[in-house]
N, C-alpha and C. Protein backbone atom coordinates (compact mmCIF):
# COMPACT_ATOMS: atom_id res chain seq x y z
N UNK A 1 131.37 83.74 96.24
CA UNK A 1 131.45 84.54 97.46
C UNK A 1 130.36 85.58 97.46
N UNK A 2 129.83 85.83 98.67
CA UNK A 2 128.24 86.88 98.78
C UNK A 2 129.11 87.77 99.07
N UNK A 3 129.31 89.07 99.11
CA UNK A 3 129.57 90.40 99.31
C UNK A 3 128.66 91.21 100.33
N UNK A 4 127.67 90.51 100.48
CA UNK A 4 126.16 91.47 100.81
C UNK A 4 126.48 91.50 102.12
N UNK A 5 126.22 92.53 102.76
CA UNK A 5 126.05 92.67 104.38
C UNK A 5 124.98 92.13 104.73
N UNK A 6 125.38 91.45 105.98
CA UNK A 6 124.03 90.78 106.45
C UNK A 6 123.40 91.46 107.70
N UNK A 7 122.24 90.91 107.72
CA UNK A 7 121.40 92.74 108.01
C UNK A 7 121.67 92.48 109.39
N UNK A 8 122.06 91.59 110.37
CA UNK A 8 121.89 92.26 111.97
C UNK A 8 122.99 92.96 111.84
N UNK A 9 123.97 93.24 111.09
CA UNK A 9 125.21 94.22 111.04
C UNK A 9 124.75 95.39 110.45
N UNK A 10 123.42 95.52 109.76
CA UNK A 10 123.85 96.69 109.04
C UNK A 10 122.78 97.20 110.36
N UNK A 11 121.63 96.76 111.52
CA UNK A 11 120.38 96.68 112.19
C UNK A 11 121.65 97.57 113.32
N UNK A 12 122.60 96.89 113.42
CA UNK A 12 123.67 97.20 114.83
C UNK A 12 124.22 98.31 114.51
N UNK A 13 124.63 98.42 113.38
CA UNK A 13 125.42 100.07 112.80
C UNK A 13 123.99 101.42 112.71
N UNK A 14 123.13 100.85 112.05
CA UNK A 14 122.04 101.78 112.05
C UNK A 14 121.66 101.88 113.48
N UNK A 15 121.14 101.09 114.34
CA UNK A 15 120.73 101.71 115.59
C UNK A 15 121.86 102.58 116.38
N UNK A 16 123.11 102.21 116.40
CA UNK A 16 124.25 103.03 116.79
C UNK A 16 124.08 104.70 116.15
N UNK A 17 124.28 104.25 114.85
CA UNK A 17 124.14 105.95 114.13
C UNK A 17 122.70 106.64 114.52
N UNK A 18 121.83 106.07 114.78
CA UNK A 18 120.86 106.95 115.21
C UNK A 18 120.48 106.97 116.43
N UNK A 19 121.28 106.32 117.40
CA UNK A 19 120.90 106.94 119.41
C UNK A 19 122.26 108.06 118.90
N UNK A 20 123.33 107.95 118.69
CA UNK A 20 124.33 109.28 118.50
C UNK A 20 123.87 110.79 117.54
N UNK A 21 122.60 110.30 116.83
CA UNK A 21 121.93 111.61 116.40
C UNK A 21 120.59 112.10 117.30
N UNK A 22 120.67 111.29 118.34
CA UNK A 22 119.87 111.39 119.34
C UNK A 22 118.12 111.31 118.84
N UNK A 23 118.09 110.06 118.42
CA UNK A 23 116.92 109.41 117.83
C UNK A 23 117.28 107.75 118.54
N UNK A 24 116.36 107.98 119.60
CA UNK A 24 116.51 106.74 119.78
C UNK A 24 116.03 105.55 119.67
N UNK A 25 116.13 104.30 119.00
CA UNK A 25 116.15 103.70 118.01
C UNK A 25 115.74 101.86 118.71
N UNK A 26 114.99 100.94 118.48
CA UNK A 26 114.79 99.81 118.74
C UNK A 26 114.40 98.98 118.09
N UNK A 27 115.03 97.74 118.26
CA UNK A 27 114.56 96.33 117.28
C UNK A 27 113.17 95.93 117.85
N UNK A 28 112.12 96.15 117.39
CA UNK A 28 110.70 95.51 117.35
C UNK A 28 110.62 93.82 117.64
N UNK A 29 111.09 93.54 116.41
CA UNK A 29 111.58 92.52 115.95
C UNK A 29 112.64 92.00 115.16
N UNK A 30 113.11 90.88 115.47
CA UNK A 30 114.55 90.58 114.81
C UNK A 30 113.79 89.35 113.78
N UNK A 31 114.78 89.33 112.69
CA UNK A 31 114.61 88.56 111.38
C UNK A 31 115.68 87.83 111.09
N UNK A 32 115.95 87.32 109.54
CA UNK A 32 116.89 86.69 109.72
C UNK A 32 118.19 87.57 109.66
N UNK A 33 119.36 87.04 110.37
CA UNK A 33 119.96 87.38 110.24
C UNK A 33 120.92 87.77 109.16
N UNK A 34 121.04 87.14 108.37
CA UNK A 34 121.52 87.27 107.04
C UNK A 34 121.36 87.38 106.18
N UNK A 35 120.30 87.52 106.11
CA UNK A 35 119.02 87.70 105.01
C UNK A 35 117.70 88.59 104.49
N UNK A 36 118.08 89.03 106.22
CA UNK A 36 116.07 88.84 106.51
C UNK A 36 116.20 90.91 105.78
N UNK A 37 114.93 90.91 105.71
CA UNK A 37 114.37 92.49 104.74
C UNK A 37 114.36 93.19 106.07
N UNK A 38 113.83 94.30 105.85
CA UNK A 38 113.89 95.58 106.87
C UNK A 38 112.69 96.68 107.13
N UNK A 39 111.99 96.75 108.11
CA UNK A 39 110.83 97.58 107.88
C UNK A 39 111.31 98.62 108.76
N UNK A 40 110.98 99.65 108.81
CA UNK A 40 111.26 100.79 109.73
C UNK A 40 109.96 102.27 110.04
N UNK A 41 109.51 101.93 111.05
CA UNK A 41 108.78 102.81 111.92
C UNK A 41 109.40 103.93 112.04
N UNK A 42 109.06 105.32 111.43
CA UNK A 42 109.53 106.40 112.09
C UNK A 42 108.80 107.05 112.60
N UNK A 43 109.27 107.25 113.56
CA UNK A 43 107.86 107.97 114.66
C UNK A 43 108.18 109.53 115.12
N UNK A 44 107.32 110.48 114.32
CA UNK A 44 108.09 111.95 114.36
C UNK A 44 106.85 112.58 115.60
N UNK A 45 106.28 112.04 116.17
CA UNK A 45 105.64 112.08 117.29
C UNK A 45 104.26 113.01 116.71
N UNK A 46 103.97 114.07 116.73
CA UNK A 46 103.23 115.02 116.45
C UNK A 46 103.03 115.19 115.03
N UNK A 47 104.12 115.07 114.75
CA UNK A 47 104.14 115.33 113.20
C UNK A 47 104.13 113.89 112.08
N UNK A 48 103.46 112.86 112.54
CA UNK A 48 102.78 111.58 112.12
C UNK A 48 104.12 110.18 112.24
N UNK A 49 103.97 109.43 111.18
CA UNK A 49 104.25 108.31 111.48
C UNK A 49 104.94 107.79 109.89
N UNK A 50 106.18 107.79 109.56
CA UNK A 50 105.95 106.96 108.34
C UNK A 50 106.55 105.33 108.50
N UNK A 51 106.25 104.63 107.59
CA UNK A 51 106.55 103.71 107.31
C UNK A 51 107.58 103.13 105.95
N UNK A 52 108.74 102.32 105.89
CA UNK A 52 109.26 102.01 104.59
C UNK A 52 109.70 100.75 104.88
N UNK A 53 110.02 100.13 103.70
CA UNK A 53 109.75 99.02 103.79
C UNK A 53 111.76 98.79 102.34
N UNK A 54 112.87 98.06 103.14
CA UNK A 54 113.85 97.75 101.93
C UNK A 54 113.31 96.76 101.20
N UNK A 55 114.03 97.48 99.59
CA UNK A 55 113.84 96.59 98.93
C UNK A 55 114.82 96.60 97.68
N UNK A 56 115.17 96.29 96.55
CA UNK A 56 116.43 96.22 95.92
C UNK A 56 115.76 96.44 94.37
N UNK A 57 116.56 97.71 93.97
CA UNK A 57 116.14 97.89 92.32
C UNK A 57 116.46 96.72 91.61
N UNK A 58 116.15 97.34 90.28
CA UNK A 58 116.26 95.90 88.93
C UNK A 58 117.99 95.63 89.14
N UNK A 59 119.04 96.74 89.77
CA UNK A 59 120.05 96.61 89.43
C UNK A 59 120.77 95.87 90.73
N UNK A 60 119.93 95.50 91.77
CA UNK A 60 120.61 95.48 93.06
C UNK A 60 120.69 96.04 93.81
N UNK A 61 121.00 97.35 93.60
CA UNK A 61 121.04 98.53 94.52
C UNK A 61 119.80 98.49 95.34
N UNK A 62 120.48 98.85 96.61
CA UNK A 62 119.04 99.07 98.23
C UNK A 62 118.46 100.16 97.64
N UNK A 63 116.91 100.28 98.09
CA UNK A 63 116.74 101.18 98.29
C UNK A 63 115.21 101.02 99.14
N UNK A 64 114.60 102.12 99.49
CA UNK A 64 113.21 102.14 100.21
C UNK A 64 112.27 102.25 99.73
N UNK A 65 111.21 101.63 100.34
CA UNK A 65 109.95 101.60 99.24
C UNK A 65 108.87 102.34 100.74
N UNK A 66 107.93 103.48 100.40
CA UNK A 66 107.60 104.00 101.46
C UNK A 66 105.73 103.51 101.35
N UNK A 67 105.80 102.89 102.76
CA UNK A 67 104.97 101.72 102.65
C UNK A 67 103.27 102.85 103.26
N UNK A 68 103.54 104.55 103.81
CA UNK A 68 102.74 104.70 104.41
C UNK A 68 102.95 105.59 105.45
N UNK A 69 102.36 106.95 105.47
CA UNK A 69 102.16 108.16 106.40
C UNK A 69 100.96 107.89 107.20
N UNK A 70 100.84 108.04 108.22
CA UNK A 70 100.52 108.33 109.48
C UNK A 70 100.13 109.21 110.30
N UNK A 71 99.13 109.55 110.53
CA UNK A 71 99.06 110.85 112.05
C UNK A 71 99.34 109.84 113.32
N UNK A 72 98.98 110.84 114.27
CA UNK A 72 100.32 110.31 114.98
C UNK A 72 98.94 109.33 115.87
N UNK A 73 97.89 109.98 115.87
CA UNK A 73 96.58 109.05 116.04
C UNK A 73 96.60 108.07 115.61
N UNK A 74 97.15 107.68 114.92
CA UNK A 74 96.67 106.24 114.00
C UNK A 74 97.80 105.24 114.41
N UNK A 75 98.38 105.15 115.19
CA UNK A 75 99.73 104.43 115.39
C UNK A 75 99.41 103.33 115.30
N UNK A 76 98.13 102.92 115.95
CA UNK A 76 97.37 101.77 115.69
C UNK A 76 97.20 101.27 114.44
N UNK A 77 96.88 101.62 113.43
CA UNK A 77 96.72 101.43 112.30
C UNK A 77 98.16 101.09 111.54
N UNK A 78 98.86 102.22 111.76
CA UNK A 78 100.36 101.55 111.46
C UNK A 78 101.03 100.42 111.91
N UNK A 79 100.97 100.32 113.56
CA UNK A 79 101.41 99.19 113.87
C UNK A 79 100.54 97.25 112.88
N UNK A 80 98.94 97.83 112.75
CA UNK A 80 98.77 96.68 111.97
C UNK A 80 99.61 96.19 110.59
N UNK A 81 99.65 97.89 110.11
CA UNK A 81 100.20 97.09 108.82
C UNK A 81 101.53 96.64 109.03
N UNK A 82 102.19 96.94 109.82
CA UNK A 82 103.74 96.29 109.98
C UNK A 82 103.25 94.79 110.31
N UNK A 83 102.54 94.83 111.15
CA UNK A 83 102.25 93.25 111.97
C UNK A 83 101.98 92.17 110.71
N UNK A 84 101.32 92.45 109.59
CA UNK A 84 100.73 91.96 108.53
C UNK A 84 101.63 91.72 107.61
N UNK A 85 102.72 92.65 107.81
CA UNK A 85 104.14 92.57 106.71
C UNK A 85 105.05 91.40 107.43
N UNK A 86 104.79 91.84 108.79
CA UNK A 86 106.19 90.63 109.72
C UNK A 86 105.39 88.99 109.34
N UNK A 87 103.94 88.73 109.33
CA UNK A 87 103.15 87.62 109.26
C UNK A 87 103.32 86.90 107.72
N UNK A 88 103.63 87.80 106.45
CA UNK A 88 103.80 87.37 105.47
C UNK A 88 105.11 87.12 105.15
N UNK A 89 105.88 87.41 105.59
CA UNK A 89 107.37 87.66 105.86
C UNK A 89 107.97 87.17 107.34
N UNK A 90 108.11 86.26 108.17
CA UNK A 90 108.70 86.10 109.05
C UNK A 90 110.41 86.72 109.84
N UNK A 91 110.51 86.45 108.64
CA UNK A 91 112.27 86.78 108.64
C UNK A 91 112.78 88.55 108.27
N UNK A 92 111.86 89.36 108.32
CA UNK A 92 111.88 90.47 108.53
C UNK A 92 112.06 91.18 109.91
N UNK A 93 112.98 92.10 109.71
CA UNK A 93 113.60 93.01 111.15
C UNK A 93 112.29 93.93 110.97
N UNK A 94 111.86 94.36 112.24
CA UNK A 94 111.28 96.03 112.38
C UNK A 94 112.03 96.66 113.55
N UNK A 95 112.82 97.73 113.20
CA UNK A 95 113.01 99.37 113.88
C UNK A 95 112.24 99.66 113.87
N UNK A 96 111.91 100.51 115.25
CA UNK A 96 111.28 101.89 115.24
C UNK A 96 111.86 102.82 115.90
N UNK A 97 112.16 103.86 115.04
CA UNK A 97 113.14 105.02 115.55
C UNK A 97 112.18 106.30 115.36
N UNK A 98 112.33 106.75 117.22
CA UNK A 98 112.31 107.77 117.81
C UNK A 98 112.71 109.31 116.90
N UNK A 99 111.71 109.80 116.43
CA UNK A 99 112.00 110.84 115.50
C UNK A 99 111.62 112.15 115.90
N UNK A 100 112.19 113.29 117.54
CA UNK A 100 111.33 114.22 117.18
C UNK A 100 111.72 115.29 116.89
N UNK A 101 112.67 115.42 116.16
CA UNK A 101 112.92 116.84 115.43
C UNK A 101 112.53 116.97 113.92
N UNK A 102 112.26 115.29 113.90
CA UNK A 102 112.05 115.12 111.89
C UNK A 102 113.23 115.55 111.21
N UNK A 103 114.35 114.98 111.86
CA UNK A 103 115.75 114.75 110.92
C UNK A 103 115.91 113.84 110.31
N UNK A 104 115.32 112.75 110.48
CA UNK A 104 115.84 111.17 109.84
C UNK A 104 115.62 111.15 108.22
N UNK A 105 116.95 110.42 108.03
CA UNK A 105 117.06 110.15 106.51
C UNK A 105 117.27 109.41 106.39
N UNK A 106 116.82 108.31 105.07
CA UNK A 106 117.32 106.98 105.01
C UNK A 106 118.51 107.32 104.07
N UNK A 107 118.90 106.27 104.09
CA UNK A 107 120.59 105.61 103.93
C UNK A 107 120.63 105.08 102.16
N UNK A 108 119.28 105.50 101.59
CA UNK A 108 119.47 104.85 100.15
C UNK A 108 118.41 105.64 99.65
N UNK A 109 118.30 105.98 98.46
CA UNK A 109 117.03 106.40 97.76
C UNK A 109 115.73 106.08 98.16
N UNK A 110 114.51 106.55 97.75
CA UNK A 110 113.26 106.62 98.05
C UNK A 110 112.54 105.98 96.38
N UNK A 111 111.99 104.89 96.89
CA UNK A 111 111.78 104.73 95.02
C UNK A 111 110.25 105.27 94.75
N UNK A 112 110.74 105.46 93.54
CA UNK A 112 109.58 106.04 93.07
C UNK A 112 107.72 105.54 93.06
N UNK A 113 108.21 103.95 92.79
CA UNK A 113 106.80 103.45 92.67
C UNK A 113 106.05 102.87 94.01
């Protein structure tokens, strides 16, 4: 038996929790459903752009791998590298959530490397 949440459930709970923190929040692109990895656009408007990318320690445990800061000029540049991640990866979701107070936190650790 898999235990694992499968990600358009966890894509549907996360966009919910963040239009109710008033960050409002959209699927780019959808991946697999049950499977598929997770990239996420945060867009703090003025105050730049980051990028992270899930991914799962040695132990299993989620966590984020931060793929890349941004001015807010460069969106262009960000949007490539996502495009380049969805092309090597098909089955990858991208969010991009609406950030402009710069409250957003992810939901799992920040890894180190």
């Amino acid at each position: 038996m898999n235990d694992r949440l499968h990600t358009s459930f966890w894509v549907e709970a996360h966009v919910r929790t963040c239009f109710g923190a008033d960050m409002p929040t959209f699927v780019v692109a959808k991946g697999d459903a049950e499977r598929g990895g997770i990239l996420l656009k945060v867009n703090c408007f003025q105050q730049g752009i980051n990028l992270y990318e899930q991914a799962m320690d040695f132990d299993g445990n989620k966590m984020w791998r931060h793929l890349g800061a941004f001015e807010a000029s460069a969106e262009r540049d960000a949007d490539m590298l996502l495009q380049k991640k969805r092309q090597f990866d098909a089955d990858m979701w991208l969010l991009e959530i609406e950030d402009q107070k710069g409250i957003y936190t992810l939901d799992a650790p920040l890894s180190a490397f």
